[in-house]
Protein backbone atom coordinates (compact mmCIF):
# COMPACT_ATOMS: atom_id res chain seq x y z
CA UNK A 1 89.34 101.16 91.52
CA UNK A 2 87.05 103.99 91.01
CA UNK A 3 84.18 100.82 90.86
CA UNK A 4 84.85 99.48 93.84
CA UNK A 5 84.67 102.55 96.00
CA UNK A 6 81.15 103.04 94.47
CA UNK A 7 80.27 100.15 95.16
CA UNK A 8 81.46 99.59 99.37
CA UNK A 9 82.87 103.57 100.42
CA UNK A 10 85.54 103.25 102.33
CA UNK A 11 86.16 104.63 105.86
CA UNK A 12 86.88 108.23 106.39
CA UNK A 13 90.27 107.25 107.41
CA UNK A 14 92.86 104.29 106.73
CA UNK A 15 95.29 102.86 108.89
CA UNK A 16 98.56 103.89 107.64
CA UNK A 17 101.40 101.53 106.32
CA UNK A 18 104.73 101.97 106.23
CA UNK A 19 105.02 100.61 102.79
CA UNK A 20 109.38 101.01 102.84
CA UNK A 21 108.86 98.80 106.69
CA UNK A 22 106.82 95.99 105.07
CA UNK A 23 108.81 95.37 102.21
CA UNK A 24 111.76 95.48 104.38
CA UNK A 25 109.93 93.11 106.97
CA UNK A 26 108.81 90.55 103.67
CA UNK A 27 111.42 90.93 101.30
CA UNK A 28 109.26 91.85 98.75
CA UNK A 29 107.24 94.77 96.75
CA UNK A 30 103.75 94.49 97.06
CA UNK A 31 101.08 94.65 94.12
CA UNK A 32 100.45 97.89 93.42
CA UNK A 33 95.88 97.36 94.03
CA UNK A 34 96.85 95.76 97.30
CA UNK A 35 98.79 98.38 98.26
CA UNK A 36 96.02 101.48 97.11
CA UNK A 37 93.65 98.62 98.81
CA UNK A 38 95.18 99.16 101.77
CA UNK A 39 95.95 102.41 101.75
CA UNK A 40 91.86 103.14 100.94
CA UNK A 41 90.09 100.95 103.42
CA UNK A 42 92.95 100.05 105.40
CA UNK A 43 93.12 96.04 107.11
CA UNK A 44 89.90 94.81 107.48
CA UNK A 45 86.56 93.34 106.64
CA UNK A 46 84.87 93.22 103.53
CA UNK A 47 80.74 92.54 104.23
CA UNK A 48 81.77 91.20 107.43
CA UNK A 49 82.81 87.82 105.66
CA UNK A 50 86.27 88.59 103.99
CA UNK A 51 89.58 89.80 106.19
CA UNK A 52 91.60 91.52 103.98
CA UNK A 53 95.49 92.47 105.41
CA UNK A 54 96.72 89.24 107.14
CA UNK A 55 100.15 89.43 105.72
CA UNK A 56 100.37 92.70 107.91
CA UNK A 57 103.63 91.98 110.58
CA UNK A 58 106.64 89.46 110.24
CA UNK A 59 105.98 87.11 108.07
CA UNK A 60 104.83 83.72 110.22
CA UNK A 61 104.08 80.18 108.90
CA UNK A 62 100.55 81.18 109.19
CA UNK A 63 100.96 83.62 106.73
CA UNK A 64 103.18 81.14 104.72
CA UNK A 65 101.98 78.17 104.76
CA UNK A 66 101.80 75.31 102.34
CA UNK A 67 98.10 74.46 101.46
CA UNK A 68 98.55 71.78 99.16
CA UNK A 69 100.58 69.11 97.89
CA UNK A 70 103.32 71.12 95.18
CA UNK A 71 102.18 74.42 95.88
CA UNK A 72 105.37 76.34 97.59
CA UNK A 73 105.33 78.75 100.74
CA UNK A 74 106.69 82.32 100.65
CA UNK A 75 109.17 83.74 99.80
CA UNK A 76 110.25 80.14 97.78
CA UNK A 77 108.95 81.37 94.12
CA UNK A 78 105.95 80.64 93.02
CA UNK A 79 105.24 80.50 96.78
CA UNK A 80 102.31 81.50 98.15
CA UNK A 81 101.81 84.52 100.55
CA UNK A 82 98.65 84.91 102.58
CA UNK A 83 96.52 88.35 102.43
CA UNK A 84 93.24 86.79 103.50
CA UNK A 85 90.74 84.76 105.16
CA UNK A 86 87.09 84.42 105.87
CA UNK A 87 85.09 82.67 108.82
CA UNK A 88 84.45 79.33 106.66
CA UNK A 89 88.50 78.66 107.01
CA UNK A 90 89.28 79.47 103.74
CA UNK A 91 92.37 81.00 102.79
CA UNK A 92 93.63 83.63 100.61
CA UNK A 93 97.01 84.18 99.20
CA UNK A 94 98.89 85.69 96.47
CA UNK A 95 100.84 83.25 94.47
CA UNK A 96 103.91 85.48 93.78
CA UNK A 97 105.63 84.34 90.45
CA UNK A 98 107.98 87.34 88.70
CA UNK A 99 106.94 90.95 89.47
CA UNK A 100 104.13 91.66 91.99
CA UNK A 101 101.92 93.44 89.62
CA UNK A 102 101.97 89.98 87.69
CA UNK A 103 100.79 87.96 91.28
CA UNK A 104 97.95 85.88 90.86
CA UNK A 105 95.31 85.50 93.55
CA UNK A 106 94.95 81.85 94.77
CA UNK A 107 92.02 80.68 97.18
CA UNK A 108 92.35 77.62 99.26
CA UNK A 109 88.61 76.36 100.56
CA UNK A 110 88.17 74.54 103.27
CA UNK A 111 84.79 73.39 102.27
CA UNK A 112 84.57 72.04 98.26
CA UNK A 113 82.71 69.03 96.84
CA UNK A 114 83.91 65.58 96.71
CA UNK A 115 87.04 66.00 93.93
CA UNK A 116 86.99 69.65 93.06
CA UNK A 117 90.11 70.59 94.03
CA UNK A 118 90.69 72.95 97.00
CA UNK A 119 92.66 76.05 95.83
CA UNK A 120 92.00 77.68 92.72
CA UNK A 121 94.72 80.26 91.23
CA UNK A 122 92.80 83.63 89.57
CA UNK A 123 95.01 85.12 86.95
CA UNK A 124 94.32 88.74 88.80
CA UNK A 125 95.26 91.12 91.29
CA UNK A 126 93.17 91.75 94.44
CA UNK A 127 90.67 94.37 93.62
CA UNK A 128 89.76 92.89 90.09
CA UNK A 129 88.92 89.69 91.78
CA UNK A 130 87.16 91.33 94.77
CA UNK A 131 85.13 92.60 91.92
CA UNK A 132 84.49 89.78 89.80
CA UNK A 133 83.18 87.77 92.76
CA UNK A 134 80.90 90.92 93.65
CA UNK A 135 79.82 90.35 89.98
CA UNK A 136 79.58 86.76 90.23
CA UNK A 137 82.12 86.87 87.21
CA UNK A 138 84.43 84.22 88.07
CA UNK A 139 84.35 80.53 86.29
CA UNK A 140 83.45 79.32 89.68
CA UNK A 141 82.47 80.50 93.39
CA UNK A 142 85.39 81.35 95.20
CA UNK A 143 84.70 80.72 98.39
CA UNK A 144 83.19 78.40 100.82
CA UNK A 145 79.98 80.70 101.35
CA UNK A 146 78.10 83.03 99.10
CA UNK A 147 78.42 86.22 101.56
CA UNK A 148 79.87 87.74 98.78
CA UNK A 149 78.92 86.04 95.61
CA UNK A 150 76.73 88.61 93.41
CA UNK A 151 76.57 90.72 96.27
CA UNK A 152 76.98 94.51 95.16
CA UNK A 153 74.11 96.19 96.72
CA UNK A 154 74.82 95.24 99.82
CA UNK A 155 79.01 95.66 100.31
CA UNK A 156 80.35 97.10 103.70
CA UNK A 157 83.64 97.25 105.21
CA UNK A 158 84.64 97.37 108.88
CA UNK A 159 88.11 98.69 109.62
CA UNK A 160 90.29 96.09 111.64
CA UNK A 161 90.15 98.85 114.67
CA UNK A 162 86.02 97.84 114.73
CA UNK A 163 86.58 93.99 115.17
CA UNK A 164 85.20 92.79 118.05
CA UNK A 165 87.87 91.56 120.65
């Protein structure tokens, strides 16, 4: 964790989360790296490319949905709970089999080439794969664009107050 605050600083301040309130609202615990995530930077953008903290509110079939044939929406197990998204439509989600801290991330792209399939499950938590795609340390690019991929001189992150409306 210590990394990835070298590497983009957070804000000065981070929203605050009622951490009791959302796993009341979801039913569920959250991964412990999501929630110092949060806590750190707070909902928001990473590099002005990734939103990080969609899940935030009731849950929704936005934040639920079913991306692919036999993959499951929340809170079904095994289902798939959204914390994510980027301007390319692609779609990120925990898939949340057994304890949180054992969650794997799972990225649905809207954009992939002709039979490659599109969502691939990374056996990690959030800030080990936000770091391994900084790295370029994945077996393949996550996403639909390279904003991110091997990008670690050049990592900001806006707070979700900052967005534009």
């Amino acid at each position: 964790m210590a990394r990835l605050v070298a590497l983009m600083p957070p804000p000065t301040e981070a929203a605050r989360t009622d951490w009791a309130e959302m796993e009341r609202t979801w039913g569920t615990r959250f991964p412990a790296d999501f929630r110092w995530f949060i806590d750190t930077y707070g909902p928001g953008s990473v590099g002005d490319y990734l939103v990080i903290g969609r899940c935030f509110g009731p849950p929704s079939s936005e934040d639920c949905v079913d991306v692919e044939a036999g993959d499951r929406p929340f809170p079904e197990p095994y289902g798939l709970l959204a914390w994510g998204g980027n301007p390319d439509g692609d779609a990120c989600f925990f898939k949340t089999a057994g304890d949180p801290e054992d969650w794997h991330v799972v990225i649905w792209r809207r954009h992939h080439a002709f039979r490659e399939p599109t969502s691939r499950e990374y056996p990690c938590g959030l800030v080990e794969f936000l770091l391994r795609t900084f790295d370029a340390d994945l077996p393949h690019q996550p996403f639909s664009g390279t904003d991110l991929w091997g990008q670690q001189h050049r990592l900001t992150f806006q707070p979700e107050e900052h967005f534009p409306t």
